[in-house]
N, C-alpha and C. Protein backbone atom coordinates (compact mmCIF):
# COMPACT_ATOMS: atom_id res chain seq x y z
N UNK A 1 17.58 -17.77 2.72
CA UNK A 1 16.17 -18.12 2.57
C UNK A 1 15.36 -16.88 2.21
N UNK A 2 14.47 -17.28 0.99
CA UNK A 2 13.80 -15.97 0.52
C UNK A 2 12.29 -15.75 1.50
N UNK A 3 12.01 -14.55 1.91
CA UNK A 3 11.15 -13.51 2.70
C UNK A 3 10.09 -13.50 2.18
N UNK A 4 9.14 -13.24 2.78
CA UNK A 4 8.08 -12.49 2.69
C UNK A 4 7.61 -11.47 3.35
N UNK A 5 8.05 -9.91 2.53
CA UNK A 5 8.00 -8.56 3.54
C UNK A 5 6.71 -7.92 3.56
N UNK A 6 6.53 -7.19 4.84
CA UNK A 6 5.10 -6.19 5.01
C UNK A 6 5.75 -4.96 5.03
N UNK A 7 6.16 -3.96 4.42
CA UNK A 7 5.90 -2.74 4.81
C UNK A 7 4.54 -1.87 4.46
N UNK A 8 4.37 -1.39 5.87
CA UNK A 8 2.42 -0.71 5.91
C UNK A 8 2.86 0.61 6.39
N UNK A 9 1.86 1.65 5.90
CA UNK A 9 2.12 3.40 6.71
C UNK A 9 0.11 3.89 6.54
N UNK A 10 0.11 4.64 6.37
CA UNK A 10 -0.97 5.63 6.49
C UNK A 10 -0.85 6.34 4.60
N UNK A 11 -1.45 6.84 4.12
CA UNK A 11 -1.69 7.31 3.11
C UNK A 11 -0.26 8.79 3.62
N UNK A 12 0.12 9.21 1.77
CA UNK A 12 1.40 9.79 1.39
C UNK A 12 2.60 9.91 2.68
N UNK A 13 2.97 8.14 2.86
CA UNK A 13 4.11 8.42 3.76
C UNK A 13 5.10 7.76 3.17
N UNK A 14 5.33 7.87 1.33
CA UNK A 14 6.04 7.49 0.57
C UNK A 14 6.26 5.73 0.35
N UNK A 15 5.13 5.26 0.50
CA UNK A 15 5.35 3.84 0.23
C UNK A 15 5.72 3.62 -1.17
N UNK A 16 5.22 4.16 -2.35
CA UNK A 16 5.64 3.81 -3.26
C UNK A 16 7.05 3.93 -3.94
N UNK A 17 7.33 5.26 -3.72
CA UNK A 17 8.59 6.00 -3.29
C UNK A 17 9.77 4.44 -3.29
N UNK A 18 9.59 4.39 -2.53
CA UNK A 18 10.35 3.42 -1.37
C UNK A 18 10.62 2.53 -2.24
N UNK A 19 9.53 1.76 -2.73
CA UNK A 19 9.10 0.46 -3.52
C UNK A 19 10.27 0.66 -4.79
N UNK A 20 10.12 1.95 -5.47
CA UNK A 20 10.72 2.28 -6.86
C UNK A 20 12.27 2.10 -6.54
N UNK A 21 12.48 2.79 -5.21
CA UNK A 21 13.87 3.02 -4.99
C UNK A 21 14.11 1.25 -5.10
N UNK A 22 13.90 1.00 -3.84
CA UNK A 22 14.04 -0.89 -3.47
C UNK A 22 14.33 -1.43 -5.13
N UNK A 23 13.46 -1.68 -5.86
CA UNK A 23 13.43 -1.98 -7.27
C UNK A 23 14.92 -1.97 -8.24
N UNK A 24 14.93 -0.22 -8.14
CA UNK A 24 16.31 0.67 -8.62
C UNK A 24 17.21 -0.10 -7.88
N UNK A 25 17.62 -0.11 -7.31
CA UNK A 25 19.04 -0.80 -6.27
C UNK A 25 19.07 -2.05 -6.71
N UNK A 26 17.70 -3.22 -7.13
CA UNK A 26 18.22 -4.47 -7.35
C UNK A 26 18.85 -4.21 -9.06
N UNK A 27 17.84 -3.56 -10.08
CA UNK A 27 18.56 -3.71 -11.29
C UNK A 27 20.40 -2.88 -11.45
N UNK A 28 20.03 -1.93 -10.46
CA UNK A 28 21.56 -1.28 -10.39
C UNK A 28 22.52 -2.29 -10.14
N UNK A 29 22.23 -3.44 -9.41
CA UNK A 29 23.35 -4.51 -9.37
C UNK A 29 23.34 -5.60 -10.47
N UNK A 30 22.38 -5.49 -11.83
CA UNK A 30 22.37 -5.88 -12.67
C UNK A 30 20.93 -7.55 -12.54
N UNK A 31 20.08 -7.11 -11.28
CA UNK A 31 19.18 -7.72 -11.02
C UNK A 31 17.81 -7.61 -11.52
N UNK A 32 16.76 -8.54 -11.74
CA UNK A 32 15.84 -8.08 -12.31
C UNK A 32 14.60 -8.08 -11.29
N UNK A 33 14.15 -7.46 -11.53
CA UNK A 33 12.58 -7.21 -10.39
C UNK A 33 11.58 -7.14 -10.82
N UNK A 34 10.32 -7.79 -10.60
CA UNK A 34 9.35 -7.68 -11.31
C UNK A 34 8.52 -6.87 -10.16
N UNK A 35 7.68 -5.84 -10.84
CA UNK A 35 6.81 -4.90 -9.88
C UNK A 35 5.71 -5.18 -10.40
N UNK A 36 4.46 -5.49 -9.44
CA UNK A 36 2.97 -5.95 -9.75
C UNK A 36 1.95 -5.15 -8.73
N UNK A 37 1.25 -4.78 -9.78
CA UNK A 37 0.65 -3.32 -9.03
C UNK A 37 -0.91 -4.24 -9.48
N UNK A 38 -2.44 -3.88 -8.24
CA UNK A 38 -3.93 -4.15 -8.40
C UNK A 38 -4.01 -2.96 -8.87
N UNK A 39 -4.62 -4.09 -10.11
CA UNK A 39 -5.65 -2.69 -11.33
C UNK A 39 -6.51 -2.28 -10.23
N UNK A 40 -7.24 -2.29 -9.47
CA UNK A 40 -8.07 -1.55 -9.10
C UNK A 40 -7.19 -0.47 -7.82
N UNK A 41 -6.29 -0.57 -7.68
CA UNK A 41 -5.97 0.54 -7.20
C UNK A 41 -4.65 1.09 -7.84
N UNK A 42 -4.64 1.10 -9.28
CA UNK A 42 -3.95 2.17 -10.03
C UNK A 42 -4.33 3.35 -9.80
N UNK A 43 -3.37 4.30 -9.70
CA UNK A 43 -3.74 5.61 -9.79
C UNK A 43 -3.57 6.26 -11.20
N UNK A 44 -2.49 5.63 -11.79
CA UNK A 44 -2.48 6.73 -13.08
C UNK A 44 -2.81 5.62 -14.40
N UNK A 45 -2.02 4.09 -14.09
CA UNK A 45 -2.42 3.64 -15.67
C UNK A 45 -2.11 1.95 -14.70
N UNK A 46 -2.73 0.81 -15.35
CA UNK A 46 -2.90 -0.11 -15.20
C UNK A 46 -1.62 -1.26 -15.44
N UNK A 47 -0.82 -0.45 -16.12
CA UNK A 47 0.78 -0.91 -15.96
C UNK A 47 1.95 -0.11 -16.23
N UNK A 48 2.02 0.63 -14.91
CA UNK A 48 2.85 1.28 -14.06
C UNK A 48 2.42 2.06 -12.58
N UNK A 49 3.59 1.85 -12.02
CA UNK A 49 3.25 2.29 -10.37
C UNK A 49 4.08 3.67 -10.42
N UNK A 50 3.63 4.69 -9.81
CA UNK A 50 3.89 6.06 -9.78
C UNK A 50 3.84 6.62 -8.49
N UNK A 51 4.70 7.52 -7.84
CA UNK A 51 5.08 8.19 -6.50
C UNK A 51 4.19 9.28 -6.57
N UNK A 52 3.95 10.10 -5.92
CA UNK A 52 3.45 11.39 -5.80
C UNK A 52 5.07 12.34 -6.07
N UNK A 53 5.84 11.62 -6.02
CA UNK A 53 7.22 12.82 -6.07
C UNK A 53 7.88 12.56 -7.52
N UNK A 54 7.23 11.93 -8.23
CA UNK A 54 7.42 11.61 -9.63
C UNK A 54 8.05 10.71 -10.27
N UNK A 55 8.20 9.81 -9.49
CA UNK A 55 9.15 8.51 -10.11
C UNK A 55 8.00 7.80 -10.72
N UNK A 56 8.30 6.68 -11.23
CA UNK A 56 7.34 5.67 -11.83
C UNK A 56 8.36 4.35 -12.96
N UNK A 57 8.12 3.20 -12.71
CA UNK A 57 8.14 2.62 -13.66
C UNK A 57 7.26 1.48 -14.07
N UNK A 58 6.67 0.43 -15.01
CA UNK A 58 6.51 -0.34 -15.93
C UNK A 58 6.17 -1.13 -14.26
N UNK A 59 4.56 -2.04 -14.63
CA UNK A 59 4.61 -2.84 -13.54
C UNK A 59 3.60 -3.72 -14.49
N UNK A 60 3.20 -5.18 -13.78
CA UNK A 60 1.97 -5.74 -14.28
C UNK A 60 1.27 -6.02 -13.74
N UNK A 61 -0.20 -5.76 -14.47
CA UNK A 61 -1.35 -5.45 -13.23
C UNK A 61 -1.65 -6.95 -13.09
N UNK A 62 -2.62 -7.07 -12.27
CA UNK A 62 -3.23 -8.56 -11.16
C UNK A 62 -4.26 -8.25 -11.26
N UNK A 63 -5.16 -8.60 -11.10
CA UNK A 63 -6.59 -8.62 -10.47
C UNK A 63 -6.89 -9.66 -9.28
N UNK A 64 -8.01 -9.14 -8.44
CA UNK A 64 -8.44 -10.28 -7.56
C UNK A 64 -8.29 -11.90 -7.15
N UNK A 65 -8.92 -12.04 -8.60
CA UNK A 65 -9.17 -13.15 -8.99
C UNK A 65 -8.32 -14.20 -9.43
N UNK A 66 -6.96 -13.63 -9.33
CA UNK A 66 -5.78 -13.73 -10.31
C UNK A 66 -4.92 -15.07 -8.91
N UNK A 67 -4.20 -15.92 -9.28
CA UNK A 67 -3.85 -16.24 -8.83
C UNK A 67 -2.11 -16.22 -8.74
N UNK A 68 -1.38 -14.96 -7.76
CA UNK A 68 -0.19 -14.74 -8.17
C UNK A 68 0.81 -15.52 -8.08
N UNK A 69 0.98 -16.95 -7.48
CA UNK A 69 1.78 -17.71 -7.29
C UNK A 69 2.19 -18.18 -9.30
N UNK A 70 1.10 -18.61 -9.78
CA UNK A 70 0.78 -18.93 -11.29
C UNK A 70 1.82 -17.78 -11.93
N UNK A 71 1.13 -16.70 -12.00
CA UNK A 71 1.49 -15.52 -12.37
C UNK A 71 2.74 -15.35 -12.48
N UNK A 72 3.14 -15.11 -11.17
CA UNK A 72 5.10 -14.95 -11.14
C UNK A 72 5.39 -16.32 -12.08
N UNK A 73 5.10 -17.29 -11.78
CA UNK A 73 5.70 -19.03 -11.96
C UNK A 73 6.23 -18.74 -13.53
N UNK A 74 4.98 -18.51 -14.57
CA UNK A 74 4.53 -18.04 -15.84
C UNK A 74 5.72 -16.85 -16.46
N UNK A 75 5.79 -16.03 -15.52
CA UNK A 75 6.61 -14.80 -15.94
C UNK A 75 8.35 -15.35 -15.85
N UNK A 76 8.40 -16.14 -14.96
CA UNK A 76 9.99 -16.80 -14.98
C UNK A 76 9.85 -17.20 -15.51
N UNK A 77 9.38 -18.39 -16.77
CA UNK A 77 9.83 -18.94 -17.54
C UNK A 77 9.97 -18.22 -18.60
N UNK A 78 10.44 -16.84 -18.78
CA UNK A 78 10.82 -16.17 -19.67
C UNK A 78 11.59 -14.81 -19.60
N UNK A 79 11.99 -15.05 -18.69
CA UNK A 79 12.30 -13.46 -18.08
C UNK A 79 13.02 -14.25 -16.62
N UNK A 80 14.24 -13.46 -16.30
CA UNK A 80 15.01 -13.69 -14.66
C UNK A 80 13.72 -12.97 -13.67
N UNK A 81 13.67 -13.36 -12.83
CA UNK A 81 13.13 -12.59 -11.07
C UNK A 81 13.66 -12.84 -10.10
N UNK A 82 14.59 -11.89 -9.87
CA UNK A 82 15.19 -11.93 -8.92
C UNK A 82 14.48 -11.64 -7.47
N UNK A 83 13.43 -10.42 -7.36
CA UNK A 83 12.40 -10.04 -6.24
C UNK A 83 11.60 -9.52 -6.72
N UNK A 84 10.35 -9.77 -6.53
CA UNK A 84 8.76 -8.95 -6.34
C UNK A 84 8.37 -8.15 -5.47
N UNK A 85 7.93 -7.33 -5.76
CA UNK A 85 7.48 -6.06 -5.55
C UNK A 85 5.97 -6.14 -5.74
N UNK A 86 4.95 -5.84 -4.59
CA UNK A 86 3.66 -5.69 -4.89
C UNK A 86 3.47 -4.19 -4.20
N UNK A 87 2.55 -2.84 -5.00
CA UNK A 87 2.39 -2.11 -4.76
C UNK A 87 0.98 -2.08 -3.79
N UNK A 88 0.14 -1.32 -3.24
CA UNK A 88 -1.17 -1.46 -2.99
C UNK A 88 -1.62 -2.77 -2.75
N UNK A 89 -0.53 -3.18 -1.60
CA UNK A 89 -0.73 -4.53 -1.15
C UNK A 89 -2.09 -5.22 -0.03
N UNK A 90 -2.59 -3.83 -0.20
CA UNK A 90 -4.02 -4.04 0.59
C UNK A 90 -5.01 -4.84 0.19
N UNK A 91 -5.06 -4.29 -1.25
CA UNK A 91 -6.15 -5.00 -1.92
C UNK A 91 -5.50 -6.32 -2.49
N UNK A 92 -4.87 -6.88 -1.41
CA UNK A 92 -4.70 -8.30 -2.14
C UNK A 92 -5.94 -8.79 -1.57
N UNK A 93 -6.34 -10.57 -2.04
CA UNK A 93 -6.87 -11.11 -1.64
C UNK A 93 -6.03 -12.36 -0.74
N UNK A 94 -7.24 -13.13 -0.07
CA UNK A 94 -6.69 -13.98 1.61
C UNK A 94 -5.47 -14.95 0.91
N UNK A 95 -6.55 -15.21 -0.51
CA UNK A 95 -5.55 -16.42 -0.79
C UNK A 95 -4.22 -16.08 -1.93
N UNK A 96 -4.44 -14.73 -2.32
CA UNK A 96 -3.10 -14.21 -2.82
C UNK A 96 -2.42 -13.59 -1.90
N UNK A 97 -1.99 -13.96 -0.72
CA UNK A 97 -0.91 -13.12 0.61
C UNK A 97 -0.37 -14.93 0.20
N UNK A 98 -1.05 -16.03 0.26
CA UNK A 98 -0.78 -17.06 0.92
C UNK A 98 0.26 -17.30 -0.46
N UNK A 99 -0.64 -17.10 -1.54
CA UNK A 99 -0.16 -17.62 -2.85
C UNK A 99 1.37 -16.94 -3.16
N UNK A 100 1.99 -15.41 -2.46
CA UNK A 100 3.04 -14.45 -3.01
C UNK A 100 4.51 -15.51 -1.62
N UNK A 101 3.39 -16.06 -0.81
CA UNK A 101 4.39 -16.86 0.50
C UNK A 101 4.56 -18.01 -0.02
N UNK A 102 4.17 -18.86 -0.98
CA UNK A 102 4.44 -19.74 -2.07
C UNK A 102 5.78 -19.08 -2.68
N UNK A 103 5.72 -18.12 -3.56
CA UNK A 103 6.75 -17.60 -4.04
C UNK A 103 7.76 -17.58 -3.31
N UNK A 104 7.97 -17.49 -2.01
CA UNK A 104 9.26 -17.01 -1.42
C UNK A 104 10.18 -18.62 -0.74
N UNK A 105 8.85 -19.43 -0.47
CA UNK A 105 9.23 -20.60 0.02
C UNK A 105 9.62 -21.58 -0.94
N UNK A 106 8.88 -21.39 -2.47
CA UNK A 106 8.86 -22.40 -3.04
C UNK A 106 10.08 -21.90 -4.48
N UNK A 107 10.11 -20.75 -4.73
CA UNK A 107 10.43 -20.66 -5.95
C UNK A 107 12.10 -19.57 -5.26
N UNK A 108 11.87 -19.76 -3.72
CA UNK A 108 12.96 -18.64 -3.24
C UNK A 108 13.41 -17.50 -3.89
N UNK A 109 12.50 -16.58 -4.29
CA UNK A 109 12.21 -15.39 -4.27
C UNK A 109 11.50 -14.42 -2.98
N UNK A 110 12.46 -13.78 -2.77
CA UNK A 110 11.77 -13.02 -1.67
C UNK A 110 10.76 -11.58 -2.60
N UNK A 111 9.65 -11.47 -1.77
CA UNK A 111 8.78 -10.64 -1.91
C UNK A 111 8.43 -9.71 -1.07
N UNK A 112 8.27 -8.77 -1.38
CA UNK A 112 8.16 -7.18 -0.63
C UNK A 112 7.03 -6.72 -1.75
N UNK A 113 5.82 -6.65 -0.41
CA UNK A 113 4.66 -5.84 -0.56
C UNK A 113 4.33 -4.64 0.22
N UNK A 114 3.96 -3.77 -0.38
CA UNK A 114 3.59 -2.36 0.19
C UNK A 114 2.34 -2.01 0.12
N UNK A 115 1.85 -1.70 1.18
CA UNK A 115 0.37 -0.71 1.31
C UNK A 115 -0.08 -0.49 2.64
N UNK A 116 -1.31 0.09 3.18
CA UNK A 116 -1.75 0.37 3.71
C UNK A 116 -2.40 -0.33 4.98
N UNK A 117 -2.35 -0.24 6.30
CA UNK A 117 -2.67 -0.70 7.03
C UNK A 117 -4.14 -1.03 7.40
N UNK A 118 -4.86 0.18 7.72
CA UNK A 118 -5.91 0.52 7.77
C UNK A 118 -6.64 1.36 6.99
N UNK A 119 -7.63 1.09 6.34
CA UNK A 119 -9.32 2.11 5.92
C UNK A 119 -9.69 3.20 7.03
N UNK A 120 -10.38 3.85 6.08
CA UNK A 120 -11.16 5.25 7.07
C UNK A 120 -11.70 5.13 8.15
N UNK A 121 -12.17 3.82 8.23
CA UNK A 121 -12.82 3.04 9.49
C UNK A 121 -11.99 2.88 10.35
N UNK A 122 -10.84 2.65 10.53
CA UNK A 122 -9.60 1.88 11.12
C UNK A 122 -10.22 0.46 11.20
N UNK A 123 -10.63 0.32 10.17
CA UNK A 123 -10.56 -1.33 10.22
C UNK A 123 -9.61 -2.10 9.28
N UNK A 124 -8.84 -2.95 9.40
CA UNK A 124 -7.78 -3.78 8.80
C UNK A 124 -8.16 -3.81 6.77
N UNK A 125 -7.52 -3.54 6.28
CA UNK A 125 -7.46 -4.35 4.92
C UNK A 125 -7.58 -5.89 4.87
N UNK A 126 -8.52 -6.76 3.86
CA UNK A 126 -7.96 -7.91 3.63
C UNK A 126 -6.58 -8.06 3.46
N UNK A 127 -5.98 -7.77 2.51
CA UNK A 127 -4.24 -8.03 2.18
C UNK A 127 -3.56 -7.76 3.55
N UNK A 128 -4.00 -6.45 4.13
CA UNK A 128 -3.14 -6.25 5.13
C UNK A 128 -3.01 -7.13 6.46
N UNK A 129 -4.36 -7.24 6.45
CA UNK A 129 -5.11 -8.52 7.53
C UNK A 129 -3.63 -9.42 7.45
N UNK A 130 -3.65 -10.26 6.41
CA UNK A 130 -3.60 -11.23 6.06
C UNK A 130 -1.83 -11.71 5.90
N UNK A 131 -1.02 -10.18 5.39
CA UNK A 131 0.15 -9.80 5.73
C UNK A 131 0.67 -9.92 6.76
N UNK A 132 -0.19 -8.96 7.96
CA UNK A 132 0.34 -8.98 9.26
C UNK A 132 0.50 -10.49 9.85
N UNK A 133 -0.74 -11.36 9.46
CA UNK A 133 -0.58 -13.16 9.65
C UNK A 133 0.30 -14.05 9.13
N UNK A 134 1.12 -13.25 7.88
CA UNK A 134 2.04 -14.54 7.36
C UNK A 134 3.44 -13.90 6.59
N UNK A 135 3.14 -12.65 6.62
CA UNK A 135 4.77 -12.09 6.22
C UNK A 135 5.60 -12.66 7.84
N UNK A 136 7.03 -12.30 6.91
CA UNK A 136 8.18 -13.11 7.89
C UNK A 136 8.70 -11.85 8.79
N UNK A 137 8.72 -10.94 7.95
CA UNK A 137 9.12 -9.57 8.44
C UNK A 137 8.33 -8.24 8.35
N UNK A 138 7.88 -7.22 9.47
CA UNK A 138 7.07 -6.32 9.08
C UNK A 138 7.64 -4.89 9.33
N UNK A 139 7.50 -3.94 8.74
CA UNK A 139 8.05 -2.55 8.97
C UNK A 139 7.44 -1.59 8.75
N UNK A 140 7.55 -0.61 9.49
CA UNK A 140 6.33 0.47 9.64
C UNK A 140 6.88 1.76 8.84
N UNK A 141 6.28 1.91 8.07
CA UNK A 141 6.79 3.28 7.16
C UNK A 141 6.16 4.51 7.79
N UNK A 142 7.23 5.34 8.32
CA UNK A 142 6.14 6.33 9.23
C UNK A 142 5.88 8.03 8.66
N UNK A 143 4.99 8.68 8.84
CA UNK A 143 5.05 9.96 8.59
C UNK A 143 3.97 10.81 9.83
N UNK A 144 3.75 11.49 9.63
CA UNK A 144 3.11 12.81 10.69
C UNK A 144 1.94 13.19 10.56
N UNK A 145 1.31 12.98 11.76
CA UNK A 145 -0.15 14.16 11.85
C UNK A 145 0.68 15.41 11.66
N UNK A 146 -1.06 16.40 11.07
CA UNK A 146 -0.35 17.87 11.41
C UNK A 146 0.05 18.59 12.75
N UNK A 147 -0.61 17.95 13.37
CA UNK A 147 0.19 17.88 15.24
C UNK A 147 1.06 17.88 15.53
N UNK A 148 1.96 17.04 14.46
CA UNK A 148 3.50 16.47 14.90
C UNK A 148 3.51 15.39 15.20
N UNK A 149 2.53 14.76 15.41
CA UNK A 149 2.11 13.03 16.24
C UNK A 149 2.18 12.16 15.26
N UNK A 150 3.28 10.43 15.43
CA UNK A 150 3.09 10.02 14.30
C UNK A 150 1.85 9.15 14.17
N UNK A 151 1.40 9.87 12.37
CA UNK A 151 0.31 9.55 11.63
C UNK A 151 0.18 8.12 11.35
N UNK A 152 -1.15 7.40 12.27
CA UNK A 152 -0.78 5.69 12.18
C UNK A 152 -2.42 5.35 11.99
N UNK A 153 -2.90 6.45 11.15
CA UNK A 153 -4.55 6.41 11.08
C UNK A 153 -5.05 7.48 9.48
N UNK A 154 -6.07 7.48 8.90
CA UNK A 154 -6.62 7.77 7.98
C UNK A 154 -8.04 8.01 7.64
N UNK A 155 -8.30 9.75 7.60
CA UNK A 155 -9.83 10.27 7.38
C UNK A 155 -10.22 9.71 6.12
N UNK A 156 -11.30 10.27 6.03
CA UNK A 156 -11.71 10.32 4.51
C UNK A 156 -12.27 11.62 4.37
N UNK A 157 -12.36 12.49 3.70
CA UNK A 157 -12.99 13.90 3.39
C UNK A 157 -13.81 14.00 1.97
N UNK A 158 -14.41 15.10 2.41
CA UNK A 158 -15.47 14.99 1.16
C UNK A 158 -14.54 16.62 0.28
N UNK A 159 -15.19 16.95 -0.89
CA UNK A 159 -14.48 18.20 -1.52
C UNK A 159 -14.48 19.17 -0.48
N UNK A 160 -15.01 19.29 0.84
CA UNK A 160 -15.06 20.81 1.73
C UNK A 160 -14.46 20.61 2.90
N UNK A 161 -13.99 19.33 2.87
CA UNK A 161 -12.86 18.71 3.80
C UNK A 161 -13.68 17.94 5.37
N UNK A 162 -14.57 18.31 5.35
CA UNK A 162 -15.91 17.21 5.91
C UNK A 162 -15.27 15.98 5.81
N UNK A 163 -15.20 15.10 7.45
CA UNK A 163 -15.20 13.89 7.22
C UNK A 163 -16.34 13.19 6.74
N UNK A 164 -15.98 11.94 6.49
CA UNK A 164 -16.72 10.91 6.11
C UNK A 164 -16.64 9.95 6.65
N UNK A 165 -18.35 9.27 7.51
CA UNK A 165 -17.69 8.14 8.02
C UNK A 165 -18.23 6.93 7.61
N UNK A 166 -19.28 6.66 6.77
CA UNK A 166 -19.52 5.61 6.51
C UNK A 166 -19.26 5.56 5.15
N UNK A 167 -19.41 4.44 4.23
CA UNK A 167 -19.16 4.20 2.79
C UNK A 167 -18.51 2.72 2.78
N UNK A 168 -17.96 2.59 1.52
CA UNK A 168 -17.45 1.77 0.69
C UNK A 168 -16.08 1.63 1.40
N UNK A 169 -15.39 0.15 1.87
CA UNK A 169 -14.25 0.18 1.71
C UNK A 169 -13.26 0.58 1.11
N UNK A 170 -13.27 0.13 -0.20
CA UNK A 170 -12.42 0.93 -1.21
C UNK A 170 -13.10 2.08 -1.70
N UNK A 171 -12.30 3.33 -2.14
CA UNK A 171 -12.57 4.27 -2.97
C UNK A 171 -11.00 5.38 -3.13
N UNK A 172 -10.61 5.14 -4.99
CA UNK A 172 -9.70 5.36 -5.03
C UNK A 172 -9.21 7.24 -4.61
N UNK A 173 -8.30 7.14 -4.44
CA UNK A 173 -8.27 8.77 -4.29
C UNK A 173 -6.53 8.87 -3.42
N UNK A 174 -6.57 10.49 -3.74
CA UNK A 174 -5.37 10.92 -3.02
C UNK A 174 -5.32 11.76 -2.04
N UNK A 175 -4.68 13.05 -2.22
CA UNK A 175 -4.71 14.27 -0.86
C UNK A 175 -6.25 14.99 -0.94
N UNK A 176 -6.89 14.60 -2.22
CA UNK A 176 -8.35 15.19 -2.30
C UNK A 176 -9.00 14.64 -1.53
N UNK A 177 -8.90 13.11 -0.97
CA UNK A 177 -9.82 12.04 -0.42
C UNK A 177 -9.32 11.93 0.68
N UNK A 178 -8.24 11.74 0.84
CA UNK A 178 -7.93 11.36 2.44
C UNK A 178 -6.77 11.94 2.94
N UNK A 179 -6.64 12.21 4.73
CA UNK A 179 -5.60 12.70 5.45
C UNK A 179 -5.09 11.59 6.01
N UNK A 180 -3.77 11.83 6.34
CA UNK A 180 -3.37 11.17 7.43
C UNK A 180 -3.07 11.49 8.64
N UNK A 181 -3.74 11.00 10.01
CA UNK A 181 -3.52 11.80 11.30
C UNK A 181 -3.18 11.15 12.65
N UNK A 182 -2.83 11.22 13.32
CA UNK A 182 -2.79 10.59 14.22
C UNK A 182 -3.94 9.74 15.21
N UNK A 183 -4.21 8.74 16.00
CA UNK A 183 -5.16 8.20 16.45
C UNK A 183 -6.13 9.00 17.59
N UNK A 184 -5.20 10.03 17.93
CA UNK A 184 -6.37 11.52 18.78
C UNK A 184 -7.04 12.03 17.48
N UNK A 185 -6.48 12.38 16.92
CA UNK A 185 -7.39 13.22 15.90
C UNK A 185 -7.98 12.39 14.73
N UNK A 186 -8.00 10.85 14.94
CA UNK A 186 -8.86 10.05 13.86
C UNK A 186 -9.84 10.21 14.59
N UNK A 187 -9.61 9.99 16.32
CA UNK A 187 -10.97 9.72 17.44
C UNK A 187 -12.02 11.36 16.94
N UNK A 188 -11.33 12.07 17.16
CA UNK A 188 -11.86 13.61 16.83
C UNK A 188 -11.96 14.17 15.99
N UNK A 189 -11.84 13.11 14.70
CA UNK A 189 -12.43 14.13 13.60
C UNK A 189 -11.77 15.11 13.00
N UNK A 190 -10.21 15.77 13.93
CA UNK A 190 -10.39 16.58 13.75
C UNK A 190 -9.28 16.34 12.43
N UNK A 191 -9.74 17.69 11.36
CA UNK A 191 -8.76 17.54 10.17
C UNK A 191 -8.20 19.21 9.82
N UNK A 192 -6.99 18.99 8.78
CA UNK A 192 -6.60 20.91 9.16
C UNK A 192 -7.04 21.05 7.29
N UNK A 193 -8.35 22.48 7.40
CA UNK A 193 -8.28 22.74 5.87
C UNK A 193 -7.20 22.99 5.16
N UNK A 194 -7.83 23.77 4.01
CA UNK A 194 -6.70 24.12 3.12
C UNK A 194 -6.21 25.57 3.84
N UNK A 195 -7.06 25.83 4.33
CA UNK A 195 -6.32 27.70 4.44
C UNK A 195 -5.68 27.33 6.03
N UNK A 196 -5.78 26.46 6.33
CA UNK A 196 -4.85 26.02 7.87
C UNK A 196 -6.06 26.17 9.14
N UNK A 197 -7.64 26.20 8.58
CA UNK A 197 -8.28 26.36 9.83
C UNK A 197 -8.46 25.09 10.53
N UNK A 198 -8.94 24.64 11.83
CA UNK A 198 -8.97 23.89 12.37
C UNK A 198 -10.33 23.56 12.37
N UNK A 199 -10.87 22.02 11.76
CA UNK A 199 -12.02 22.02 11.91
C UNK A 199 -12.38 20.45 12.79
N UNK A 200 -13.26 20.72 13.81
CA UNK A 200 -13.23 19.28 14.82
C UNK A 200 -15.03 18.85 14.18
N UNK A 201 -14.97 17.56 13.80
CA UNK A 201 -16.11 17.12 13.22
C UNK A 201 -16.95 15.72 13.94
N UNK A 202 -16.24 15.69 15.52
CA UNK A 202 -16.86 14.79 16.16
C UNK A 202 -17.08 13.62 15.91
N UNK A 203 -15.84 13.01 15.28
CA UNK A 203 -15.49 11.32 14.71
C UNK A 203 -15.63 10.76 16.26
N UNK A 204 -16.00 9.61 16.13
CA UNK A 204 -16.38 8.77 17.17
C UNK A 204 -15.71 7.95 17.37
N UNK A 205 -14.51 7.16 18.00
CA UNK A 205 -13.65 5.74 17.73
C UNK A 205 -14.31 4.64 17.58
């Protein structure tokens, strides 16, 4: 019976990484995978998903509005899919988590989505929300505060490394925009500059 997977981490704890490899292993057995990455949270181009450690291949973008159950349905009738792959599975919407659990029940394709748990706020993602409610299986992709503590939370910084605490849910960005730290030091603000000083900026939980 085909799945519907959550893996969630904190910003650069190799989710995409992961995703490319996962991908690689199905065509290595002569399988096909379709990878579907939200245009609005491309980082480099609107069809393809890219690692920070340099992998990347060929994906097709979605939008919001998009309804992915259609989408995949559309793309099999011309092409094998063996598994889906959604990158930046945050920014799904309520009724595309429900629509990719269509896919797995109806068309038995299992699906594996990746992204992010929580915003700068520590408040939930829609997609992720919505993941944690109806994926079958969930797994925690983990990496490190600079403490050593594992990183299960996310600042936002401005160019002088100043948190940030109010704004916009989304705003795209990488190691320029955001840390990842553990839940003492999301409470405290505290973040490590570039030259390794310690700066505590009195984040509030």
């Amino acid at each position: 019976m085909a799945k519907l997977y959550f893996y969630y981490s904190t910003m650069n704890a190799g989710k995409s990484t992961m995703l490319l490899q996962a991908s690689y292993n199905y065509e290595e057995r002569g399988m096909q995978s379709l990878i579907l990455s939200p245009a609005i949270g491309n980082r480099s181009s609107e069809n393809q998903v890219s690692s920070r450690i340099g992998l990347s291949s060929p994906s097709t973008a979605f939008h919001t509005s998009e309804n992915l159950f259609q989408l995949i349905q559309s793309i099999g009738k011309t092409q094998a899919i063996d598994c889906v792959f959604v990158d930046e599975a945050q920014f799904l919407e309520k009724q595309q988590v429900k629509q990719l659990s269509e896919v797995a029940d109806r068309m038995g394709v299992p699906v594996l989505c990746y992204g992010l748990r929580t915003d700068f706020q520590g408040n939930l993602f829609t997609g992720s929300e919505q993941l944690l409610a109806w994926a079958d299986e969930m797994t925690e992709i983990k990496t490190i505060c600079h403490c050593g503590r594992k990183a299960n939370m996310v600042l936002r910084i401005d160019s002088e490394g100043n948190v940030i605490k109010e704004g916009v849910q989304i705003k795209i960005g990488g190691n320029d925009k955001y840390v990842s730290v553990c839940r003492k030091h999301f409470k405290s603000g505290m973040i490590r500059r570039r030259d390794d000083e310690l700066m505590l900026d009195g984040f509030e939980a």
